[in-house]
C-alpha atoms as a PDB file:
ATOM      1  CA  UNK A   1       0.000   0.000   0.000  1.00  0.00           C
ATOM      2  CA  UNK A   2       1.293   3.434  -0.820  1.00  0.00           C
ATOM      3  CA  UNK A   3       0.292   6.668   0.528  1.00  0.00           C
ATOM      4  CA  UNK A   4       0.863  10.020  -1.065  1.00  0.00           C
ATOM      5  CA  UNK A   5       1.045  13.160   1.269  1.00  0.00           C
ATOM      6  CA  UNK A   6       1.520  16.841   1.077  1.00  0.00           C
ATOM      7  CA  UNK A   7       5.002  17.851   2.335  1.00  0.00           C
ATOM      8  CA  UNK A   8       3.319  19.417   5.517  1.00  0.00           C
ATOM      9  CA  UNK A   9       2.285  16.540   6.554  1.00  0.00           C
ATOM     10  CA  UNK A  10       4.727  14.087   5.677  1.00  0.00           C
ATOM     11  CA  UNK A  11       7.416  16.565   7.201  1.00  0.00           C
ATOM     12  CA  UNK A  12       4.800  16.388  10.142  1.00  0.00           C
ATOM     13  CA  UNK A  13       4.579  12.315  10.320  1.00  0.00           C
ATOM     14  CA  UNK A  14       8.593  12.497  10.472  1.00  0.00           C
ATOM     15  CA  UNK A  15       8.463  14.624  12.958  1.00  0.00           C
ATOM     16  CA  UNK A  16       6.719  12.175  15.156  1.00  0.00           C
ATOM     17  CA  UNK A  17       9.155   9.632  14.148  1.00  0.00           C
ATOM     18  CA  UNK A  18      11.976  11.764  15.054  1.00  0.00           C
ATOM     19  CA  UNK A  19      10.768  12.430  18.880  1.00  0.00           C
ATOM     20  CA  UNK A  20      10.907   8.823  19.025  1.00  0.00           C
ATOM     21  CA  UNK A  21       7.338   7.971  19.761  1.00  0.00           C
ATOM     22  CA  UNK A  22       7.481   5.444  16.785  1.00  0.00           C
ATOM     23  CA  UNK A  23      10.023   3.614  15.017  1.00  0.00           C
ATOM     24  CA  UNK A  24       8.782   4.193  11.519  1.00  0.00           C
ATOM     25  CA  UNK A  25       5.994   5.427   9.366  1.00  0.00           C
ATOM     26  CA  UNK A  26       4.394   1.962   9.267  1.00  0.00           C
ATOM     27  CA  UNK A  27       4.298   2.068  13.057  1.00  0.00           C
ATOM     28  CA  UNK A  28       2.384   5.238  13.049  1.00  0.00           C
ATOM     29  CA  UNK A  29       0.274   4.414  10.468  1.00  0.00           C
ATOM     30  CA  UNK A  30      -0.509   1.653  12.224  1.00  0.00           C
ATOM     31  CA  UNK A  31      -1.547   3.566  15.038  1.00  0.00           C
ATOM     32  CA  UNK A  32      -3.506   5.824  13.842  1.00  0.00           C
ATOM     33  CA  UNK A  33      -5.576   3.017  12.118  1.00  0.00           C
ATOM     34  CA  UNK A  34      -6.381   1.486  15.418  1.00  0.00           C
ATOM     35  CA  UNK A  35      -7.679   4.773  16.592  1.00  0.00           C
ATOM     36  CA  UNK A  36      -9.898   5.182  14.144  1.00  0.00           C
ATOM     37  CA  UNK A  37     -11.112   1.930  14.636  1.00  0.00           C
ATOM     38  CA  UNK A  38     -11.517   2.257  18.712  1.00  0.00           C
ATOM     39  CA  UNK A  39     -12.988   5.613  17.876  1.00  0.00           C
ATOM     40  CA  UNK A  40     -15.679   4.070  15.713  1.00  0.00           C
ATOM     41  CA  UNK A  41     -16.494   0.847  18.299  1.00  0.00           C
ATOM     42  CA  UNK A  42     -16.584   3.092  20.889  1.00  0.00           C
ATOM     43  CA  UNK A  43     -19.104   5.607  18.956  1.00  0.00           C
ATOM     44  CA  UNK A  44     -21.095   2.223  17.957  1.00  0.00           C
ATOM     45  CA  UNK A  45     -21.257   1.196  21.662  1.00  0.00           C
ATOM     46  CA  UNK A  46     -22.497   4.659  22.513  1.00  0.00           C
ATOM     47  CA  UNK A  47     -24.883   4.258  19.927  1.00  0.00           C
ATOM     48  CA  UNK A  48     -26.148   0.771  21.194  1.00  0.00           C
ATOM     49  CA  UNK A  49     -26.192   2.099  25.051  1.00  0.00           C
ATOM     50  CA  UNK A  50     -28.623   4.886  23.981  1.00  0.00           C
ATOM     51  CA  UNK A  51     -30.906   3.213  22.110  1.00  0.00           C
ATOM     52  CA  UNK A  52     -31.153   0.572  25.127  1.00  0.00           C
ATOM     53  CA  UNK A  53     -31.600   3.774  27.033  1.00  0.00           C
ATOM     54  CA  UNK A  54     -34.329   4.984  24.906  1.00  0.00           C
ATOM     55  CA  UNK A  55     -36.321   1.233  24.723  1.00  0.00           C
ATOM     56  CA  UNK A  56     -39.125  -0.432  26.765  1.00  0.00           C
ATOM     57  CA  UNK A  57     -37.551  -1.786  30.085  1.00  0.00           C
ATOM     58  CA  UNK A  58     -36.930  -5.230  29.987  1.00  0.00           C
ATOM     59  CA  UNK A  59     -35.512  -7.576  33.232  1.00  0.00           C
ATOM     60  CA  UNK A  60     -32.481  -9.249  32.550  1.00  0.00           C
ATOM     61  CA  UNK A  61     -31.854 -13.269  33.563  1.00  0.00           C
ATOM     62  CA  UNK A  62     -29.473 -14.770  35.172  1.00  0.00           C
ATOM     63  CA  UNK A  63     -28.414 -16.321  31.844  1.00  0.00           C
ATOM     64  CA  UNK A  64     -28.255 -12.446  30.919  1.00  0.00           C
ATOM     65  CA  UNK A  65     -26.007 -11.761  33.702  1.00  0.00           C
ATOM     66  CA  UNK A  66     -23.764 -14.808  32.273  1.00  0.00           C
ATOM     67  CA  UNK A  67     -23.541 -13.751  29.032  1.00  0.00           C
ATOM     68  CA  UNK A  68     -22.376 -10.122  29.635  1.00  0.00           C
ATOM     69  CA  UNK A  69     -19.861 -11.505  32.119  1.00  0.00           C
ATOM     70  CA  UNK A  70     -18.310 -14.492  29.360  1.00  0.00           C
ATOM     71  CA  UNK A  71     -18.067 -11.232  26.974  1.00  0.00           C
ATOM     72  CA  UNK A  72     -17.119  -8.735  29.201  1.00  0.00           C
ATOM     73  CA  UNK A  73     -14.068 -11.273  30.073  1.00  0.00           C
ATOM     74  CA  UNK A  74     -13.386 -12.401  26.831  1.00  0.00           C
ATOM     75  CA  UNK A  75     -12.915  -8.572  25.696  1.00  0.00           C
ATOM     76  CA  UNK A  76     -10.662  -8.014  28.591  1.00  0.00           C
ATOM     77  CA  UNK A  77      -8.222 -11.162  27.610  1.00  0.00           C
ATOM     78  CA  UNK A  78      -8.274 -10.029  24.142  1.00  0.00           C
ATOM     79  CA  UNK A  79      -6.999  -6.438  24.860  1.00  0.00           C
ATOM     80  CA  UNK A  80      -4.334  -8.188  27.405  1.00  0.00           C
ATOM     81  CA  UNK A  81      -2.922 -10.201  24.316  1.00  0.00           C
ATOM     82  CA  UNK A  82      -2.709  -7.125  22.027  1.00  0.00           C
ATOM     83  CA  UNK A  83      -0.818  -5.024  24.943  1.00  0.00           C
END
């Protein structure tokens, strides 16, 4: 994949390579990919908690309980593995 930039902003992304915060412009690339995509889960979970918000109550089972807990937990060892 190539990208083409404007010299402000390439001069920029070297910039950030020459503080040291990343190792090359595949690194930062990188990173700034996974922003976007935390950005747009966490706008999508936003999303989902509001409309939940804005719908008929309805009790949750135990089973319920269950289920949030295997994802919750599953979530949390998956983020361990990527740090």
């Amino acid at each position: 994949m190539n990208i083409s930039l404007p010299e402000p902003l390439k001069q920029f992304v070297d910039d950030q390579i020459a503080a040291g915060r990343y190792s090359s412009v595949s690194e930062y690339v990188r990173e700034l990919i996974r922003d976007d995509e935390k950005r747009k889960a966490e706008d999508r979970l936003e999303a989902l908690l509001l409309e939940g918000l804005e719908s008929d109550d309805a009790p949750l089972t135990s089973e319920d309980w269950a289920a949030i807990r295997r994802d919750a937990l599953a979530r949390v060892g998956a983020k361990k593995k990527r740090s």
